[in-house]
N, C-alpha and C. Protein backbone atom coordinates (compact mmCIF):
# COMPACT_ATOMS: atom_id res chain seq x y z
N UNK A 1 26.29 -21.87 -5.53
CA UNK A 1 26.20 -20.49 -5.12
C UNK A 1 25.12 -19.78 -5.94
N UNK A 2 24.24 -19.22 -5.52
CA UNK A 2 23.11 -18.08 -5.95
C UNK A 2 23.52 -17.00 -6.48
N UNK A 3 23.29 -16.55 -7.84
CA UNK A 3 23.37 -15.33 -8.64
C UNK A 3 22.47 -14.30 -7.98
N UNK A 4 22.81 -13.18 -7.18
CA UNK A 4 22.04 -12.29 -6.63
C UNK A 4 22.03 -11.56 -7.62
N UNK A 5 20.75 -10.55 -7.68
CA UNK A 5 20.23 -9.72 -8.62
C UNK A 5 21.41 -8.16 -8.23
N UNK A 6 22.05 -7.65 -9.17
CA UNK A 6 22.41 -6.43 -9.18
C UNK A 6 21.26 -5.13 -9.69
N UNK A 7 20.62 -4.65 -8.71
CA UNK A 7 19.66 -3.79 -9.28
C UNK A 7 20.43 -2.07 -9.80
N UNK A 8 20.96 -2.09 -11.42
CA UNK A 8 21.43 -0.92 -11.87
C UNK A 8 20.43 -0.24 -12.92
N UNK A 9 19.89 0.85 -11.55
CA UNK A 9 18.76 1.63 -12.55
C UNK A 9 19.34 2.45 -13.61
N UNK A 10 20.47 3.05 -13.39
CA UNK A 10 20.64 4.04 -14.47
C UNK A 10 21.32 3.13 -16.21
N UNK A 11 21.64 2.06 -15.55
CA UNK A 11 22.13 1.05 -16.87
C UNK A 11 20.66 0.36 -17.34
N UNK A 12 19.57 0.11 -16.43
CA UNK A 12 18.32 -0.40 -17.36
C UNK A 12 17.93 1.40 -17.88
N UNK A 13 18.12 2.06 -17.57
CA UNK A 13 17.26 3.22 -17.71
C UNK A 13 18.13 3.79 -19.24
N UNK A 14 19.22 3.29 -19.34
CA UNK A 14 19.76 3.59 -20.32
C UNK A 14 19.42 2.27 -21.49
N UNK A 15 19.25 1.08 -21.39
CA UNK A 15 18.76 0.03 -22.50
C UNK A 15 17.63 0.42 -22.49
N UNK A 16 16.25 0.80 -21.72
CA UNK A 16 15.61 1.14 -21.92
C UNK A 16 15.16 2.35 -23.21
N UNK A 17 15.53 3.16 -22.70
CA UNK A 17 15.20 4.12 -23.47
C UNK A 17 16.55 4.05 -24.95
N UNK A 18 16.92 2.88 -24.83
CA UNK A 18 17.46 2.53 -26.40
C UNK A 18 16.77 1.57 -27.32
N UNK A 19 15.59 0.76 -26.32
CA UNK A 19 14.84 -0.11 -26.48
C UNK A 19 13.31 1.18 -27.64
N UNK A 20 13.71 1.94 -26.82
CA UNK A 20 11.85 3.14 -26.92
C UNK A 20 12.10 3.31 -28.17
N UNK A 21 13.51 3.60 -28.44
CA UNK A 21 13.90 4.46 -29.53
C UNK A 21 14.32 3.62 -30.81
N UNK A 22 14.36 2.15 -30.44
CA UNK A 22 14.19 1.34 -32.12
C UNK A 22 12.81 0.97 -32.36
N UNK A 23 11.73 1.71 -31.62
CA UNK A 23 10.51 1.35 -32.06
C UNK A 23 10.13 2.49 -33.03
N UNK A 24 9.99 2.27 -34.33
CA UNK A 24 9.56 3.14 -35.64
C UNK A 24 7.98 3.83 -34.74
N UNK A 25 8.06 5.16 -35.01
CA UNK A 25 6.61 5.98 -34.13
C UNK A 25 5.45 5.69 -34.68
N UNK A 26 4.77 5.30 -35.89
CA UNK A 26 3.76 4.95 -36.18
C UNK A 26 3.53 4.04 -35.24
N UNK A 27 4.11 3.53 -34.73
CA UNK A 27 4.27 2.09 -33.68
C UNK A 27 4.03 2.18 -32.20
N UNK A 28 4.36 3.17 -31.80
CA UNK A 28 4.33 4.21 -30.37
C UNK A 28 3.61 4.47 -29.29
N UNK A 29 2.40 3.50 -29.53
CA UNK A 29 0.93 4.03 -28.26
C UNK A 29 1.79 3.85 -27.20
N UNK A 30 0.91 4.01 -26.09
CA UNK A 30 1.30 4.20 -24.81
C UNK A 30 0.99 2.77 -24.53
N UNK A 31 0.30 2.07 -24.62
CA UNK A 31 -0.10 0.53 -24.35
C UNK A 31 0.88 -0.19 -25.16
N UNK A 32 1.60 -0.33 -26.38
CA UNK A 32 2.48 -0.96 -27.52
C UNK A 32 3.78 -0.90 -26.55
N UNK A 33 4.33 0.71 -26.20
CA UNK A 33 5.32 1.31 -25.53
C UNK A 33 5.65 0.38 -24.50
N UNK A 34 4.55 0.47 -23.83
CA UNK A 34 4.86 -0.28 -22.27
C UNK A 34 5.24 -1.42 -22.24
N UNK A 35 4.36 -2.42 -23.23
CA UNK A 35 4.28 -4.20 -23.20
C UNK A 35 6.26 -4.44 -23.51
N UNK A 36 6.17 -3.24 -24.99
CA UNK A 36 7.57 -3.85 -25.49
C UNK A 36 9.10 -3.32 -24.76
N UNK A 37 8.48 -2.05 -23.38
CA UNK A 37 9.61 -2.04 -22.71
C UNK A 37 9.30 -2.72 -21.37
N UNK A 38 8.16 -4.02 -21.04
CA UNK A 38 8.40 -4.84 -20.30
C UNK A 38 9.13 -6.04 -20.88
N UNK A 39 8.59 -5.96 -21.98
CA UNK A 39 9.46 -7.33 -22.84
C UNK A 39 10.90 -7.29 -22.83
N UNK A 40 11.80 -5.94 -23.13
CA UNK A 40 12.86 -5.63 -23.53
C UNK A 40 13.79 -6.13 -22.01
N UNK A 41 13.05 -5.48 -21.13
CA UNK A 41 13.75 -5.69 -20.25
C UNK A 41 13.39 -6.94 -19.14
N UNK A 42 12.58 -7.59 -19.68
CA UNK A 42 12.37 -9.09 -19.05
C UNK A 42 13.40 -9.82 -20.15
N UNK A 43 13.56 -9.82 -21.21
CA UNK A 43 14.76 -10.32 -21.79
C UNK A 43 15.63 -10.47 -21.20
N UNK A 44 16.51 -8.92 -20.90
CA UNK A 44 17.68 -8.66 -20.38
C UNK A 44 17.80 -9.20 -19.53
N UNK A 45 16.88 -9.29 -18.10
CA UNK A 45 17.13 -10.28 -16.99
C UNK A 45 17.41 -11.14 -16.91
N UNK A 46 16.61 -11.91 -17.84
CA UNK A 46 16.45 -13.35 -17.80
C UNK A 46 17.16 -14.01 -18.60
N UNK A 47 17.76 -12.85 -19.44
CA UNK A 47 19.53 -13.61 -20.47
C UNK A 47 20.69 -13.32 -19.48
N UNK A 48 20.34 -12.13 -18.39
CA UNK A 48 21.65 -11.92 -17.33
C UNK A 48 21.34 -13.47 -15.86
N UNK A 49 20.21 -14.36 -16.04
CA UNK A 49 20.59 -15.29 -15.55
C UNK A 49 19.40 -15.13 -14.23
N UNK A 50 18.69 -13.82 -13.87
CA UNK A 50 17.63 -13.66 -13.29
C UNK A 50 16.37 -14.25 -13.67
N UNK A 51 15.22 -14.69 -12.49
CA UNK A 51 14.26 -15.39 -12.61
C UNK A 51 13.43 -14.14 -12.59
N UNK A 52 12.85 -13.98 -14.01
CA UNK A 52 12.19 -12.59 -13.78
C UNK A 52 10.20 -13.19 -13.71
N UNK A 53 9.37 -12.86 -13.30
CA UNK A 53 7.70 -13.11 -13.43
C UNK A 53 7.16 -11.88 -13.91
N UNK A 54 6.16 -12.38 -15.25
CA UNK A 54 5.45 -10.62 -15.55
C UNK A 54 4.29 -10.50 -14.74
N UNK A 55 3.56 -9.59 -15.22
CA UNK A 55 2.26 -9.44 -14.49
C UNK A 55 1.86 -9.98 -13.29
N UNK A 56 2.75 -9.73 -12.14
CA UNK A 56 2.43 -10.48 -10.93
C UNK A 56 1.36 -9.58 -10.58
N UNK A 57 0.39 -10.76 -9.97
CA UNK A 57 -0.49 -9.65 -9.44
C UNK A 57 -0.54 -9.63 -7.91
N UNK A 58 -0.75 -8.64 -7.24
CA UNK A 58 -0.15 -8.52 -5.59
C UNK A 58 -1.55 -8.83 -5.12
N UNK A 59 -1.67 -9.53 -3.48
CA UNK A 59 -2.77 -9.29 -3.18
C UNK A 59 -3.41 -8.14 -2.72
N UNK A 60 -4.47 -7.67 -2.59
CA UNK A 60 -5.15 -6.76 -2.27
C UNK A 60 -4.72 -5.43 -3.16
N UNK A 61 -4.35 -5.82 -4.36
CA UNK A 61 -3.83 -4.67 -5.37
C UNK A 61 -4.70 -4.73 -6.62
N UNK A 62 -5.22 -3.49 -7.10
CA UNK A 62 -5.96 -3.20 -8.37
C UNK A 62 -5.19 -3.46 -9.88
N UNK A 63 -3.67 -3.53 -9.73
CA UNK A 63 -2.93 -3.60 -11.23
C UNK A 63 -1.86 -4.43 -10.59
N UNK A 64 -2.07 -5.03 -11.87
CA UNK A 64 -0.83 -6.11 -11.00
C UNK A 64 0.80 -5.37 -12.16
N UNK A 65 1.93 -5.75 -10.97
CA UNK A 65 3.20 -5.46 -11.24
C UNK A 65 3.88 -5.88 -12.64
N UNK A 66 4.42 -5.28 -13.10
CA UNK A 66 4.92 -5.68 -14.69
C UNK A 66 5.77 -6.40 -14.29
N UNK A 67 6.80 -6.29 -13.94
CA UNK A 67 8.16 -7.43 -13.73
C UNK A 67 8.46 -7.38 -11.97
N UNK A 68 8.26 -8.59 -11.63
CA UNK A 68 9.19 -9.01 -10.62
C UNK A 68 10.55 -10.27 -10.77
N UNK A 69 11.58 -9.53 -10.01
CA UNK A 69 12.52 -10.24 -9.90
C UNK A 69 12.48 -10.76 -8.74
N UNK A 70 12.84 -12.55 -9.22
CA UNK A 70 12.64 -13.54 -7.74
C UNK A 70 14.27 -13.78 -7.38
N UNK A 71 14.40 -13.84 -5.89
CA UNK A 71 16.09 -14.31 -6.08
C UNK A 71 16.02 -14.94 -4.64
N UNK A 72 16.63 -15.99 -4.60
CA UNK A 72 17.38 -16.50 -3.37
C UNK A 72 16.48 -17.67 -2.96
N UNK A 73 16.74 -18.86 -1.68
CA UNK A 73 15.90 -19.87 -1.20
C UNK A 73 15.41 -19.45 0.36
N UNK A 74 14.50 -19.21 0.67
CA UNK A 74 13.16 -19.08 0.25
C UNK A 74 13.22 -17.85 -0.83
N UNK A 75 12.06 -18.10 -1.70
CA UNK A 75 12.38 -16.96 -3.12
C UNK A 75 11.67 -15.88 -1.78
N UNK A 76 11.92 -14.64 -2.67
CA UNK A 76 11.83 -13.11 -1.92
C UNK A 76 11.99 -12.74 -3.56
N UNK A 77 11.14 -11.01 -3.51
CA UNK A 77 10.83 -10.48 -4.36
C UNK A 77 12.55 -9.16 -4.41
N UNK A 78 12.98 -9.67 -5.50
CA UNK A 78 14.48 -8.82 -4.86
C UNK A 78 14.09 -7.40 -5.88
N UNK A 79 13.65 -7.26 -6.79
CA UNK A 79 13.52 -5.69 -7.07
C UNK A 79 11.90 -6.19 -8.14
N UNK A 80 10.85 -5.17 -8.28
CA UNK A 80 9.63 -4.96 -8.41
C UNK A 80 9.49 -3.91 -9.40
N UNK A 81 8.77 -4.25 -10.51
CA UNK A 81 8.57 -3.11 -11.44
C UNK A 81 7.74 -2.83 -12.48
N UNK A 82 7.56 -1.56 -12.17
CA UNK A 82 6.33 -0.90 -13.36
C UNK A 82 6.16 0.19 -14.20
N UNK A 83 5.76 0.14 -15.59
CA UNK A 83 5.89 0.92 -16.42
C UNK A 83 4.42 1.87 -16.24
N UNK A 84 4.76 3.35 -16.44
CA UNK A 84 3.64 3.54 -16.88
C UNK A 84 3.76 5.13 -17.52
N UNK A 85 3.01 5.77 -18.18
CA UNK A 85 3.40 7.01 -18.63
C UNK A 85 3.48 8.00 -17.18
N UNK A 86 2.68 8.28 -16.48
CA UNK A 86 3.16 9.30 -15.39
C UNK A 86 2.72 8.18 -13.91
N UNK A 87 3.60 8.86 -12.93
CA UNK A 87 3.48 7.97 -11.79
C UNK A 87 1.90 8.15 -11.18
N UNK A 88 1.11 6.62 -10.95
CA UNK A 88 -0.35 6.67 -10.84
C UNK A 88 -0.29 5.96 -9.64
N UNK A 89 -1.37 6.43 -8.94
CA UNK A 89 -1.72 5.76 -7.53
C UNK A 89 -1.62 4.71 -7.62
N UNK A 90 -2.45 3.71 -8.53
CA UNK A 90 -2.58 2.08 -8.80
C UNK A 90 -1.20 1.23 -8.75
N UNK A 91 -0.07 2.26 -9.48
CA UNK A 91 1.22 1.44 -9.46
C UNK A 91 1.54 1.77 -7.93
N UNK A 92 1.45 2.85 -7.53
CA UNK A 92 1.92 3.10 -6.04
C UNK A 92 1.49 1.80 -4.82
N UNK A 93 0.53 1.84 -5.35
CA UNK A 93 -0.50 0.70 -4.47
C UNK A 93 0.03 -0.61 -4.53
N UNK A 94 0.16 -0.77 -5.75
CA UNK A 94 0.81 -2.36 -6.25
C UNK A 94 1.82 -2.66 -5.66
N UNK A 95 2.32 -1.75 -5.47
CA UNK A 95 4.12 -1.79 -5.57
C UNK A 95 4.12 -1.98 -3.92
N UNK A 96 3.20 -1.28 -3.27
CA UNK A 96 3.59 -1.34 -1.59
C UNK A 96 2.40 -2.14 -0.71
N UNK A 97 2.14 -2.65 -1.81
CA UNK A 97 1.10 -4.07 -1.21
C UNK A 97 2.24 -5.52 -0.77
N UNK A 98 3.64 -5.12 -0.64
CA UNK A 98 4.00 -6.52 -0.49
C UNK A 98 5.13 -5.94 -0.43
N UNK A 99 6.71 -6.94 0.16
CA UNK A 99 7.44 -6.47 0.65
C UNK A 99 8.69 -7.19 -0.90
N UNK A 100 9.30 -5.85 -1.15
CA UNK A 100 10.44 -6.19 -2.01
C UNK A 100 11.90 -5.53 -1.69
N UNK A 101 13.13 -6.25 -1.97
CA UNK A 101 14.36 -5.15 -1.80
C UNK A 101 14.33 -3.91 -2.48
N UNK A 102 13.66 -3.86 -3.78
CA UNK A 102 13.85 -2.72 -4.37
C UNK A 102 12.85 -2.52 -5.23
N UNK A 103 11.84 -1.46 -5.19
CA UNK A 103 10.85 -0.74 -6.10
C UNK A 103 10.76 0.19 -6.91
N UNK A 104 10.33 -0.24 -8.25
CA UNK A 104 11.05 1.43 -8.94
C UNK A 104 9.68 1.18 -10.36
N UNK A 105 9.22 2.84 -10.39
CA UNK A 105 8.23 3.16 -11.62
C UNK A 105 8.92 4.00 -12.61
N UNK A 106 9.14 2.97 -13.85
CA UNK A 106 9.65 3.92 -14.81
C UNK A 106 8.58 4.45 -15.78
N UNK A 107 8.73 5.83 -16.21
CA UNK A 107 7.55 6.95 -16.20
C UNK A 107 7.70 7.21 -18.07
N UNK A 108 7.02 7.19 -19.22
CA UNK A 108 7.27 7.32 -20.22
C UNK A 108 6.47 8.45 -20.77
N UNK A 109 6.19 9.54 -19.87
CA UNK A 109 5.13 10.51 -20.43
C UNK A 109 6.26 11.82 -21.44
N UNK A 110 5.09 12.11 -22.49
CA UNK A 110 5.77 13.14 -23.10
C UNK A 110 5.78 14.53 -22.15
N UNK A 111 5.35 14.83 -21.82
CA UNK A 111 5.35 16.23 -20.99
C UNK A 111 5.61 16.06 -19.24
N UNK A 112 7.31 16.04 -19.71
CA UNK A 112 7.88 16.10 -18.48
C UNK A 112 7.13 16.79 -16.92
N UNK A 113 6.51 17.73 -16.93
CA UNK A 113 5.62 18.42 -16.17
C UNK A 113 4.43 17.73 -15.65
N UNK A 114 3.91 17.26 -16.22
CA UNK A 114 2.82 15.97 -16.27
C UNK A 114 3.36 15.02 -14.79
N UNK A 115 4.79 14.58 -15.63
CA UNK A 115 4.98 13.06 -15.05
C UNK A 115 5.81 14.20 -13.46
N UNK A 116 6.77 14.79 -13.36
CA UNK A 116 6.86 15.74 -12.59
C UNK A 116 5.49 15.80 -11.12
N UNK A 117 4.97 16.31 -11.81
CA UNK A 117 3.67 16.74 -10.37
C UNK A 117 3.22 15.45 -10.55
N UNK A 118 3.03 14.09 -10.94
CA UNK A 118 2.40 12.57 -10.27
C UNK A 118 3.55 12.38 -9.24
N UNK A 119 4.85 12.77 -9.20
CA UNK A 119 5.46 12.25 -8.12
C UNK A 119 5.55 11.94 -6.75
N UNK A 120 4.31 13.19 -6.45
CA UNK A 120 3.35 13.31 -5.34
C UNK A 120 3.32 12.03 -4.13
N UNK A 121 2.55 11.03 -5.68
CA UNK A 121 1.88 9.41 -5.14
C UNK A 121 3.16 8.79 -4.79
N UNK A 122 4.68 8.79 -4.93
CA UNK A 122 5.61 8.19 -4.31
C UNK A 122 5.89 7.88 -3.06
N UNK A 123 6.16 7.04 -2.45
CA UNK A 123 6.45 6.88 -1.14
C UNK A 123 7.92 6.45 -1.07
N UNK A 124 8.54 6.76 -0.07
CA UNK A 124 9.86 6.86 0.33
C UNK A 124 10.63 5.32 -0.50
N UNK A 125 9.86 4.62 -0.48
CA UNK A 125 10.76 2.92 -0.44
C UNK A 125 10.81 2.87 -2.46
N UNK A 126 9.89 3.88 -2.75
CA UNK A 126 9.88 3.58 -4.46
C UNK A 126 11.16 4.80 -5.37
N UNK A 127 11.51 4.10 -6.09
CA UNK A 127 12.16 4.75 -6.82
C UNK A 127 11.78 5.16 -7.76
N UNK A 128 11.69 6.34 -8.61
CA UNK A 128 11.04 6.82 -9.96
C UNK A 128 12.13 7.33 -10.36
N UNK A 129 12.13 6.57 -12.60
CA UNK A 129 12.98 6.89 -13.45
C UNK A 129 12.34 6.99 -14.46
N UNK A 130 12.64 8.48 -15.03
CA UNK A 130 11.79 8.93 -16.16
C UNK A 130 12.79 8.54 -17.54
N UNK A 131 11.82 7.83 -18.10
CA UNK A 131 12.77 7.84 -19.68
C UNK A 131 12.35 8.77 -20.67
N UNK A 132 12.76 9.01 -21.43
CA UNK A 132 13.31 10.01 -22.38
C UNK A 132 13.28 9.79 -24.02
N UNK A 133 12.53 10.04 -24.51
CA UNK A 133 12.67 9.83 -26.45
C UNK A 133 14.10 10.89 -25.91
């Protein structure tokens, strides 16, 4: 029997931003931020028994996807994901260059307002979760 992926945003959105917050701030760029909350949570997957891939890159896409989760025979992309400080066209693009059960941009900008008005670039099928120092 196949372990299907349970996609619970508000429980990654909560390790997440427990993940942000054992990083000492001298430590903090926005590039450091991102890698080690793709790492954190490619861990978690892939210790909960999910086949997670980083940096997929989509075709006909300019940035390729931070984490995809693969699940089932034939594999299918069961949830798709990307970090970035405010929601940017490029992840928008990435994300709907190819077909997944579930898409979601988690947003790490300091000025809530910022990441707020990028929400714009969302399209109906993506989910956006802002984390929080």
């Amino acid at each position: 029997m196949e372990k299907k992926i349970t996609v619970d945003l508000e429980n990654w959105k909560d390790f997440l931003e427990r993940s942000w917050r054992a990083v000492p701030k001298p430590f903090q760029s926005q590039k450091a931020l991102r890698r080690t909350l793709q790492c954190a949570l490619y861990a978690k997957l892939a210790s909960e028994g999910s086949l997670v891939v980083a940096d997929y890159q989509p075709p006909r896409a300019d940035r390729p996807v931070d984490l995809i989760v693969v699940d089932g025979t034939p594999p299918t992309i069961a949830c798709a994901i990307c970090f970035d400080d405010v929601v940017t066209l490029y992840a928008v693009k990435s994300l709907s260059s190819f077909e997944a059960v579930e898409k979601v941009i988690f947003t790490t900008g300091f000025l809530k307002k910022k990441v707020e008005e990028s929400r714009f670039f969302l399209k109906p099928d993506i989910h956006h979760m802002h984390l929080e120092w």
